[in-house]
N, C-alpha and C. Protein backbone atom coordinates (compact mmCIF):
# COMPACT_ATOMS: atom_id res chain seq x y z
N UNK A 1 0.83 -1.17 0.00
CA UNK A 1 0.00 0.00 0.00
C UNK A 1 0.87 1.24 0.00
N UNK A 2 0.68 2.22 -0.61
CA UNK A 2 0.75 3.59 -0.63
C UNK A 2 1.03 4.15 0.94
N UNK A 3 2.05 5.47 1.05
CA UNK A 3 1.89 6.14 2.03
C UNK A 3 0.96 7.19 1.82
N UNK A 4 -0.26 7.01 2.95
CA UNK A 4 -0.94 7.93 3.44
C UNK A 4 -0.46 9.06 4.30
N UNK A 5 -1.18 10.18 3.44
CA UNK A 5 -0.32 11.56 4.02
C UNK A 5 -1.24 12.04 4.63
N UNK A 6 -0.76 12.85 5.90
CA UNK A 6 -1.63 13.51 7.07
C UNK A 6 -1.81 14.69 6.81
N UNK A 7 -3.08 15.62 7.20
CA UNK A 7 -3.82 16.53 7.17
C UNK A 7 -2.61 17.04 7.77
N UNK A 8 -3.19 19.06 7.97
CA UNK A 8 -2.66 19.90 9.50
C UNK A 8 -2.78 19.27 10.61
N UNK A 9 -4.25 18.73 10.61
CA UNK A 9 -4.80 17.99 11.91
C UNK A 9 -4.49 17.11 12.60
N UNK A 10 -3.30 16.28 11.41
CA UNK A 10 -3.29 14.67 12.01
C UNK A 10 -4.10 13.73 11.71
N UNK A 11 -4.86 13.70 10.53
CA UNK A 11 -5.83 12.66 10.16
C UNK A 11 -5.53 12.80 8.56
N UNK A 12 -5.97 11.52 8.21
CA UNK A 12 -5.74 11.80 6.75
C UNK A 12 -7.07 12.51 6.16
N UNK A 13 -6.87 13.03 5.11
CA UNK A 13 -8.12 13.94 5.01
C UNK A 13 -9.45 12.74 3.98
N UNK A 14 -10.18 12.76 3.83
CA UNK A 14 -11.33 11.61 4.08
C UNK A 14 -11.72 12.19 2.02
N UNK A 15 -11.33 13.19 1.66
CA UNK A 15 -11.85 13.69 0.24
C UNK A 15 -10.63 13.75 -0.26
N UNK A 16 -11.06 13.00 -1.16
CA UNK A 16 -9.60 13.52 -2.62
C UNK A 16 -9.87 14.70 -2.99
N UNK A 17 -8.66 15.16 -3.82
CA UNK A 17 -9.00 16.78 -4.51
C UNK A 17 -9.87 16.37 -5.58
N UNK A 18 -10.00 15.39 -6.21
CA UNK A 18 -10.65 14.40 -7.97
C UNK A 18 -12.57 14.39 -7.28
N UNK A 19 -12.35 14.21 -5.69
CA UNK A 19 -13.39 13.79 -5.40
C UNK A 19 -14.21 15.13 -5.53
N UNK A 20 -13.55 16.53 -5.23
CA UNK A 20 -14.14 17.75 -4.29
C UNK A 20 -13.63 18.61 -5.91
N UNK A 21 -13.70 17.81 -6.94
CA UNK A 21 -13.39 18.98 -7.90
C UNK A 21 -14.57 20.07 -8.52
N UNK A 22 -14.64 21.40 -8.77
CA UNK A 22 -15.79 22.05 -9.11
C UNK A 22 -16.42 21.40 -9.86
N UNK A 23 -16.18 21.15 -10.82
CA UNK A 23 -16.62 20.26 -11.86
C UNK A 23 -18.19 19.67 -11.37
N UNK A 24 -17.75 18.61 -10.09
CA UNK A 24 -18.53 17.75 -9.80
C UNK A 24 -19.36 18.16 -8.65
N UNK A 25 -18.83 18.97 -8.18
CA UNK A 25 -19.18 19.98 -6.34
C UNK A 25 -20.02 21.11 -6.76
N UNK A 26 -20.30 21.47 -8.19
CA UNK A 26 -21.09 22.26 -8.79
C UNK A 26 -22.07 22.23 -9.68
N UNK A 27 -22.20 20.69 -10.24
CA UNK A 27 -23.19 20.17 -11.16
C UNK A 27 -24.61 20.62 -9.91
N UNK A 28 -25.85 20.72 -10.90
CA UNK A 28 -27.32 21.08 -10.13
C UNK A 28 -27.45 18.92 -9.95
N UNK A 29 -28.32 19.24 -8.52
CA UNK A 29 -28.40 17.86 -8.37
C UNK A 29 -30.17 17.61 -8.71
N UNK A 30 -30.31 16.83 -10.03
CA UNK A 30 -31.38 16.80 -10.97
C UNK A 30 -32.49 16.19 -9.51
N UNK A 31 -31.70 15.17 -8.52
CA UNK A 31 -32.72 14.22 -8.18
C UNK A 31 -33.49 15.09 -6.92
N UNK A 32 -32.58 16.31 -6.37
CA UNK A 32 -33.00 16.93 -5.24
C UNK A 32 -34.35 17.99 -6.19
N UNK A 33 -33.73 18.35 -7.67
CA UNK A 33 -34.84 19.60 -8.05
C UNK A 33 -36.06 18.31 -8.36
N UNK A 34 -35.81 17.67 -8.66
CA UNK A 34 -37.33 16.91 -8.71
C UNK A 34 -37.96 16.18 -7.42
N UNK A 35 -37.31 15.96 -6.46
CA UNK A 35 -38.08 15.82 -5.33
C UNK A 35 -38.58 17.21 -4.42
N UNK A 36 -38.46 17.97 -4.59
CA UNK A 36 -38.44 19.55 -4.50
C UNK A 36 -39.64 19.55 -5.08
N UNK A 37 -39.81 19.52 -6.22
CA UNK A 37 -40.86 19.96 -7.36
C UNK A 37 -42.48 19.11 -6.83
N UNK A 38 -41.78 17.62 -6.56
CA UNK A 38 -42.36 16.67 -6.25
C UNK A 38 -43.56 17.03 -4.57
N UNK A 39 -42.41 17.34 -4.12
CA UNK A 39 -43.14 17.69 -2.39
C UNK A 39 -44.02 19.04 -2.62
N UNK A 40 -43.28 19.78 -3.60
CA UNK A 40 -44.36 20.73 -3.61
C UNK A 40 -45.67 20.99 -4.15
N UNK A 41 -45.86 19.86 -5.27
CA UNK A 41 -47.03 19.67 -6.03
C UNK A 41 -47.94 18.67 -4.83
N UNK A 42 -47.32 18.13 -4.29
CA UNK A 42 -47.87 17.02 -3.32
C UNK A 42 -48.94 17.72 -2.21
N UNK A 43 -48.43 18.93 -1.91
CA UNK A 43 -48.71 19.76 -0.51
C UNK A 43 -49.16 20.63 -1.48
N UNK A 44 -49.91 20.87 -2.85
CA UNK A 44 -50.79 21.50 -3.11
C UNK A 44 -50.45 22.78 -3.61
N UNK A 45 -49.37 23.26 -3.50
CA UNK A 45 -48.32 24.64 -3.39
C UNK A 45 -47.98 25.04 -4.92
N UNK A 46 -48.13 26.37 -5.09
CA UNK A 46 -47.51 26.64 -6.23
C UNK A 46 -46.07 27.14 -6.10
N UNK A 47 -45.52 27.63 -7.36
CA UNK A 47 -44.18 28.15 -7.13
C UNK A 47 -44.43 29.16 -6.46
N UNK A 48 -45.16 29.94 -6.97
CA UNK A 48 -45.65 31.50 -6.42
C UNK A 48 -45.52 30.93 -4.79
N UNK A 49 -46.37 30.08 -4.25
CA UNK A 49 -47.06 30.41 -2.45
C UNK A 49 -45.42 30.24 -1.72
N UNK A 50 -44.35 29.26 -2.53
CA UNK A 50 -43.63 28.35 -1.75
C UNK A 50 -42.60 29.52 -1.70
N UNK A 51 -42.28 30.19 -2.89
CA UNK A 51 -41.23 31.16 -3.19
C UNK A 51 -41.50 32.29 -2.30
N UNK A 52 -42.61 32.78 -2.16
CA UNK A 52 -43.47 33.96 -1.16
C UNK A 52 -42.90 33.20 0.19
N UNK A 53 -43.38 32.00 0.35
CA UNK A 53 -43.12 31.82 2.17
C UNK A 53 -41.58 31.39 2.32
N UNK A 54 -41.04 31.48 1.35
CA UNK A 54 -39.77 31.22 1.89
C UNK A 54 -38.56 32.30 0.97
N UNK A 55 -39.52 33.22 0.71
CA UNK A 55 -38.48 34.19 0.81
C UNK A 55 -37.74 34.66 -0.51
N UNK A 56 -37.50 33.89 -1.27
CA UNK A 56 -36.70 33.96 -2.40
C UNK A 56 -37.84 34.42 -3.84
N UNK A 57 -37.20 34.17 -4.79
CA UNK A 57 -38.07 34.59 -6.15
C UNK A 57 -38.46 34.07 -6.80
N UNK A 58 -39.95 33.89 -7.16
CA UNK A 58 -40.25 32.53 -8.12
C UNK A 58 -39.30 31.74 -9.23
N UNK A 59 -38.39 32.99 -9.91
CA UNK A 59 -37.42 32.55 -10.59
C UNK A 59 -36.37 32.00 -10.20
N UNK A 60 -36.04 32.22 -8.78
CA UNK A 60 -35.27 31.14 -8.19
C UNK A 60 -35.56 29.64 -7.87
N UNK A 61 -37.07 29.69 -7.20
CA UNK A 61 -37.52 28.48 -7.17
C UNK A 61 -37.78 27.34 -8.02
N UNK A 62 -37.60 28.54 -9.39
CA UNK A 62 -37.96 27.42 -10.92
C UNK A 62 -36.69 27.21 -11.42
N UNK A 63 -36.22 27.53 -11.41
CA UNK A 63 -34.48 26.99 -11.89
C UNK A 63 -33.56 25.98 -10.52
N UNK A 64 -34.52 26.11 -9.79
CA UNK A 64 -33.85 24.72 -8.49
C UNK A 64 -34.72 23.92 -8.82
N UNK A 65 -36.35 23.64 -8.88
CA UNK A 65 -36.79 22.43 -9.20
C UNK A 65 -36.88 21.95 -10.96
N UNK A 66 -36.21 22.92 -11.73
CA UNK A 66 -35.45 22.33 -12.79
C UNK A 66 -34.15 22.06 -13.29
N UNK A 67 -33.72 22.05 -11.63
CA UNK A 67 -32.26 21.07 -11.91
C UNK A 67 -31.33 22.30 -12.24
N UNK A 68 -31.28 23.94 -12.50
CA UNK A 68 -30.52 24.40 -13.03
C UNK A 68 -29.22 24.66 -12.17
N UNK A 69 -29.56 24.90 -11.00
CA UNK A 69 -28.67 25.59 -10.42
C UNK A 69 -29.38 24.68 -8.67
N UNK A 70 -28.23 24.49 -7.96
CA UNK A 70 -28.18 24.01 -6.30
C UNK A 70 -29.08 24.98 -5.39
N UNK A 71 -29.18 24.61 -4.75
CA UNK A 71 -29.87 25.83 -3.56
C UNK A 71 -28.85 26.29 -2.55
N UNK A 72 -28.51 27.15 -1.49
CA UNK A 72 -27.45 27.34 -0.71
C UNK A 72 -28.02 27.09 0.27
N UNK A 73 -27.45 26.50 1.34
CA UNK A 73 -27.76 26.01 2.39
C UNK A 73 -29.18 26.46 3.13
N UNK A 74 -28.94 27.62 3.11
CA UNK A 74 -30.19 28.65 3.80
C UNK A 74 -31.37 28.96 2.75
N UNK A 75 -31.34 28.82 1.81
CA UNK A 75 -32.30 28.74 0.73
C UNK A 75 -32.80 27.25 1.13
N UNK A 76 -31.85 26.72 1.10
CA UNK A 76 -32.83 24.83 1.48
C UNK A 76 -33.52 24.84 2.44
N UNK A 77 -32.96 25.56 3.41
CA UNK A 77 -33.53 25.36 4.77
C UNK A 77 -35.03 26.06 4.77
N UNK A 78 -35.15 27.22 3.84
CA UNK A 78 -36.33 27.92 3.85
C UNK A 78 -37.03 27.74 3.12
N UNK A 79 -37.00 26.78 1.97
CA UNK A 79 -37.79 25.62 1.31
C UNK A 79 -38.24 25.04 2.14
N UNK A 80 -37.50 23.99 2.79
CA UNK A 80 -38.11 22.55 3.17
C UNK A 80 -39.37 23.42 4.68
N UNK A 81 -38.79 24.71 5.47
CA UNK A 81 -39.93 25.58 6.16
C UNK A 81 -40.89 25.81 5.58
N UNK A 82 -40.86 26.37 4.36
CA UNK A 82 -42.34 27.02 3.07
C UNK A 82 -43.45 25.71 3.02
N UNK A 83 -42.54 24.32 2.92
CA UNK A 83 -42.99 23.19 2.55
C UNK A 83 -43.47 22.62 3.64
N UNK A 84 -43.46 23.23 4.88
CA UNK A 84 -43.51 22.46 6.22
C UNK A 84 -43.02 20.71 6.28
N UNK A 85 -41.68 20.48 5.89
CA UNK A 85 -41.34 19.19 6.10
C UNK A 85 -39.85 19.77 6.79
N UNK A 86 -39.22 18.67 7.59
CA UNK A 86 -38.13 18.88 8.40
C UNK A 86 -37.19 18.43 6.84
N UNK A 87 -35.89 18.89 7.63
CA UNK A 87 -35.09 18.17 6.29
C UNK A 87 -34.76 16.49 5.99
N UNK A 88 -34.89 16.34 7.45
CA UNK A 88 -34.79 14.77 7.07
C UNK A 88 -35.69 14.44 6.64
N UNK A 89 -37.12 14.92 6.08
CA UNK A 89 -37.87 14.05 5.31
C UNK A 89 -37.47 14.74 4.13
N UNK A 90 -36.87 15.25 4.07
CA UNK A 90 -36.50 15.88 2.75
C UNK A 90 -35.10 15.04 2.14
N UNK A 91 -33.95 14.93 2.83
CA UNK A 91 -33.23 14.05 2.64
C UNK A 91 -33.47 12.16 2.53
N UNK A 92 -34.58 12.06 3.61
CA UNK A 92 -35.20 10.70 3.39
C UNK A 92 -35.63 10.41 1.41
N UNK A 93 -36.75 12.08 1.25
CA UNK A 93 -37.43 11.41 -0.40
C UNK A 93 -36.26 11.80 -0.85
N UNK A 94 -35.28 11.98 -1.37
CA UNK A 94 -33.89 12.31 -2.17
C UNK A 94 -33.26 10.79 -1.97
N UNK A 95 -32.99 10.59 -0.75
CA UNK A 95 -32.23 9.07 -1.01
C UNK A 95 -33.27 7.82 -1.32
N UNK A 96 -34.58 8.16 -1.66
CA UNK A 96 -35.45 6.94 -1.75
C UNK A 96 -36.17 7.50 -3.70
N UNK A 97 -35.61 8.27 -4.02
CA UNK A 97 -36.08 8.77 -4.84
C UNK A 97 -35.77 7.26 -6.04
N UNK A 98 -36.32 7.02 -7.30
CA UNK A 98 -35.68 6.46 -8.20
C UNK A 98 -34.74 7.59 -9.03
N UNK A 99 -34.05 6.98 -9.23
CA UNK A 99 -32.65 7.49 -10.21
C UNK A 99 -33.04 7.70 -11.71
């Protein structure tokens, strides 16, 4: 085996640079804008009500549940609030989603 090289910290660091490249750390994630899209048609919601209660711009909300662009952390968080679901049911339909 290879020598493993240590962090600042003393641990080896757990991400390759190949793993954490923009490339891939910046693609829109198709399966989150359609379970997005999904929870919100479910709960009856238009873009308009969801974008209003959580703050952002309908045109933001339509280019995340069409895959264009990621949400930032605090944009997610005020989705999955608009949507009244916690995030783990939000992360639950994303990992149970079909591919």
């Amino acid at each position: 085996m290879g020598t493993v090289l240590l962090g600042e910290c003393g641990y080896a660091p757990r991400f390759t640079k190949a793993a954490m490249s923009p490339s891939t750390q910046d693609s829109p994630d198709q399966t989150l804008a359609n379970v997005l899209r999904q929870l919100r048609r479910d709960n009856g919601g238009t873009q308009e009500d969801v974008a209003h209660y959580a703050g952002i711009t309908v045109a933001a909300l339509a280019r995340i549940e069409r895959g264009q662009t990621n949400p930032r952390w605090t944009t997610l968080r005020r989705i999955v609030n608009a949507l009244d679901i916690s995030l783990a049911e939000l992360v639950a339909a994303v990992e149970n989603a079909p591919v």
